[in-house]
N, C-alpha and C. Protein backbone atom coordinates (compact mmCIF):
# COMPACT_ATOMS: atom_id res chain seq x y z
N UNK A 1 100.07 88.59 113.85
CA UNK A 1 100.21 90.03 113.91
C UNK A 1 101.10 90.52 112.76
N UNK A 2 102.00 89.62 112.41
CA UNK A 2 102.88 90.17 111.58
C UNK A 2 102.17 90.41 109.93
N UNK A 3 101.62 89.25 110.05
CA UNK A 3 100.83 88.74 108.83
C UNK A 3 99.87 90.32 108.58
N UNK A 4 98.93 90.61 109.79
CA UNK A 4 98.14 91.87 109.17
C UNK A 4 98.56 93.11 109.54
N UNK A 5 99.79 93.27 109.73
CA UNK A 5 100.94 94.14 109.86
C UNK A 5 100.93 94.70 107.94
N UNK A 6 101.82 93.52 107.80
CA UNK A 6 102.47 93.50 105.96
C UNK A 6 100.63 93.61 104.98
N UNK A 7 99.80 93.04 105.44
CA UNK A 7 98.80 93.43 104.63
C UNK A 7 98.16 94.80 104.97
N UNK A 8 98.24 95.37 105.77
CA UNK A 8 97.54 97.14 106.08
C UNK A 8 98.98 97.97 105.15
N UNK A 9 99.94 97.36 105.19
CA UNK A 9 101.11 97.87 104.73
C UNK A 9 101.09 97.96 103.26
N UNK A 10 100.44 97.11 102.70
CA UNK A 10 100.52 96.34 101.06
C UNK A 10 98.95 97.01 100.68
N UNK A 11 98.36 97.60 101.38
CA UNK A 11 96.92 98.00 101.27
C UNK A 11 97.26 99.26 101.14
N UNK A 12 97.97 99.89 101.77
CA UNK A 12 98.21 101.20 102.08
C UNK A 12 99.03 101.99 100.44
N UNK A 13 99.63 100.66 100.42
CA UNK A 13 101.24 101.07 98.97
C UNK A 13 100.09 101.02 97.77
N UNK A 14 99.17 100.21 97.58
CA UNK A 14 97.95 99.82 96.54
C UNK A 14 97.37 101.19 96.37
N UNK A 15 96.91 101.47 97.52
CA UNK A 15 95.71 102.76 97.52
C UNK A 15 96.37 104.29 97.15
N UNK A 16 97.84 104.30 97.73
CA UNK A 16 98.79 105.17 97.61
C UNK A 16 98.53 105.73 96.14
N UNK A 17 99.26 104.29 95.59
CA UNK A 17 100.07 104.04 94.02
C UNK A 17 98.38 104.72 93.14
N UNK A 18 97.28 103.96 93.51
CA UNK A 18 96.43 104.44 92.90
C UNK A 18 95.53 105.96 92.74
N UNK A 19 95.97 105.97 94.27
CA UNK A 19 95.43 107.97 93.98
C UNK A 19 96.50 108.50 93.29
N UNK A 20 97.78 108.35 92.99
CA UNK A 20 98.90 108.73 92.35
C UNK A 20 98.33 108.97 91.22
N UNK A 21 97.99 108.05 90.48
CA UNK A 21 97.98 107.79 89.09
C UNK A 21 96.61 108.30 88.74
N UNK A 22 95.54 108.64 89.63
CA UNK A 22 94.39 109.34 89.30
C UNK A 22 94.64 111.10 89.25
N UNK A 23 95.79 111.54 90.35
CA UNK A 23 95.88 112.70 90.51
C UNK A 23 96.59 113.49 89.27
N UNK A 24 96.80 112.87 88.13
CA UNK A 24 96.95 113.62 86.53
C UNK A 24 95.86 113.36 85.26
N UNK A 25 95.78 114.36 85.25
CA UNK A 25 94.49 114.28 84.43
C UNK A 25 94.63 114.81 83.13
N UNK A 26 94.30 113.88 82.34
CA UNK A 26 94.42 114.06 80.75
C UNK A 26 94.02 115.12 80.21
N UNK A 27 94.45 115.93 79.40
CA UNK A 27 93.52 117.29 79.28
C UNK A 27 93.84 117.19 77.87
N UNK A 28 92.45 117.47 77.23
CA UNK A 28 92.46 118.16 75.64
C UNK A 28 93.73 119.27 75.08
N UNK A 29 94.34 119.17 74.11
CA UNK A 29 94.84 120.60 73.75
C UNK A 29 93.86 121.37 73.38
N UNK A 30 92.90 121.43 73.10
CA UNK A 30 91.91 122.86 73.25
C UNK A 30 91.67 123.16 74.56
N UNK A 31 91.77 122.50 75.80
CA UNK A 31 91.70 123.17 76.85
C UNK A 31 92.87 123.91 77.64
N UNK A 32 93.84 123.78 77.38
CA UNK A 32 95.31 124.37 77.72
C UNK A 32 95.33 125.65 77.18
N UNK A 33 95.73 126.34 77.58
CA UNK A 33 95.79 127.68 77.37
C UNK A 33 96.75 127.99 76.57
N UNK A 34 96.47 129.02 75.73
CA UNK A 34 97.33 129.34 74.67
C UNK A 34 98.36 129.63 75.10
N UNK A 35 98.83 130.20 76.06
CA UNK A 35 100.03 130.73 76.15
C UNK A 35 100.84 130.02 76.46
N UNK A 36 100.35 128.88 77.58
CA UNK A 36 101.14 127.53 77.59
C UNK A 36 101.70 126.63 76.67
N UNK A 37 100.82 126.49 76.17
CA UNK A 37 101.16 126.21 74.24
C UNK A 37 102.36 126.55 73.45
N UNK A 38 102.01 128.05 73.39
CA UNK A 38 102.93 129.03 73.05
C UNK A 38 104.71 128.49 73.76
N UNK A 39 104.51 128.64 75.04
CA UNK A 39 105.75 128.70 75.88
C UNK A 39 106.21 127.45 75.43
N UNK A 40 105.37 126.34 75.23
CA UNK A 40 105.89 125.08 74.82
C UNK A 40 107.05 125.07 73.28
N UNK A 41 105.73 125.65 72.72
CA UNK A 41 106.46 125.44 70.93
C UNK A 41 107.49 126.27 70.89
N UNK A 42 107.59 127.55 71.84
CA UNK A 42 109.28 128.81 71.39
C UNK A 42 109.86 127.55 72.15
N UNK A 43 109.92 127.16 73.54
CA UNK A 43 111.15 126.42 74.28
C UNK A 43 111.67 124.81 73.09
N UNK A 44 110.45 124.40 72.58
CA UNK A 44 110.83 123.20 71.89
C UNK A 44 110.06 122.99 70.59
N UNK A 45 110.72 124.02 69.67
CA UNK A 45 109.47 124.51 68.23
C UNK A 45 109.31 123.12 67.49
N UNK A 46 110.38 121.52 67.71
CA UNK A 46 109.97 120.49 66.80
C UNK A 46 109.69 119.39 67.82
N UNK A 47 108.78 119.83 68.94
CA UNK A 47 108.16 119.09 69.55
C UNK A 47 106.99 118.32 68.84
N UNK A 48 106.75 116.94 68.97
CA UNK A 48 105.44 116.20 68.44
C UNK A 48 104.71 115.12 69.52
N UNK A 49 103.76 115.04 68.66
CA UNK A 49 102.91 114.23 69.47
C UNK A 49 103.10 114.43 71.13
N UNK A 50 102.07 115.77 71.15
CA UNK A 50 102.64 116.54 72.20
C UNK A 50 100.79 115.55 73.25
N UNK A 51 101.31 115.44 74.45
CA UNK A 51 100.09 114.68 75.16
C UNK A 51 99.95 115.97 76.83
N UNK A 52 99.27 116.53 76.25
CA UNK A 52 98.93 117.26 78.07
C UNK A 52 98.12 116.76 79.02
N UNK A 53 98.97 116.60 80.13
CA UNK A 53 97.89 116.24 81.82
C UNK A 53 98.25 117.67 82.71
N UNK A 54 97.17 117.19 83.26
CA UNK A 54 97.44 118.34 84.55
C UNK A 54 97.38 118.02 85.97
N UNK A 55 98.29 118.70 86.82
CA UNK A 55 97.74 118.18 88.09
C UNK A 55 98.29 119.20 89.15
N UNK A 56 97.63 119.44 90.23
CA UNK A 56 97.76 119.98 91.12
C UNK A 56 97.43 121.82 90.26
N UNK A 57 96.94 121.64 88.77
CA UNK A 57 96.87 123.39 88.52
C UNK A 57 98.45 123.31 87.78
N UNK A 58 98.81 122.53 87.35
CA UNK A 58 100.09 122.60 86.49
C UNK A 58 99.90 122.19 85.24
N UNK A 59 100.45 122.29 84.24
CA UNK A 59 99.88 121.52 82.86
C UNK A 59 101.42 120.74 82.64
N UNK A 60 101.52 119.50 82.38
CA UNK A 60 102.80 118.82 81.73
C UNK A 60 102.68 118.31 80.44
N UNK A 61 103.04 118.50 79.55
CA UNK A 61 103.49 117.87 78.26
C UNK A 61 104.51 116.86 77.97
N UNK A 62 104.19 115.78 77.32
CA UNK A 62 105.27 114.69 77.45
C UNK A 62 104.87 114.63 75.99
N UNK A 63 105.85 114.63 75.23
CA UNK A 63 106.23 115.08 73.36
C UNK A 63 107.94 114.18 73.21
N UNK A 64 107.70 113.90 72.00
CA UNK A 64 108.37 113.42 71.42
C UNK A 64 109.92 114.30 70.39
N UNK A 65 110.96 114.07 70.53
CA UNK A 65 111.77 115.27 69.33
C UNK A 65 112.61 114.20 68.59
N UNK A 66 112.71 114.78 67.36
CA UNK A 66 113.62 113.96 66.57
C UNK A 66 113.11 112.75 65.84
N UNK A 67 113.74 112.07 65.41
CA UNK A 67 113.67 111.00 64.56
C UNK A 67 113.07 109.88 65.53
């Protein structure tokens, strides 16, 4: 019992972890909206290698600054 206790448990953390990592979705910068864009480059104008996902209807940018 214990045994398929820890495996529904270890099945559960697997399937979890994996809809996680499906629920952001890579998005083109031509599909982001300009203004998002915009809000990006005034808040952080020497942002680079800027990468947008989206999820849940949110857009995130993960960019690089500096040297």
């Amino acid at each position: 019992m214990k045994h398929v206790f820890m495996s529904l448990l270890l099945l559960t953390g697997i399937s979890l972890g994996v809809s996680a990592q499906q629920a952001k979705t890579k998005v083109d910068v031509k599909d982001v909206p300009a203004t998002v864009q915009t809000a990006l480059k005034n808040a952080y104008p020497d942002a680079k290698d800027i990468e947008w996902k989206m999820k849940d209807g949110i857009y995130k940018a993960s960019f690089e600054m500096g040297g």
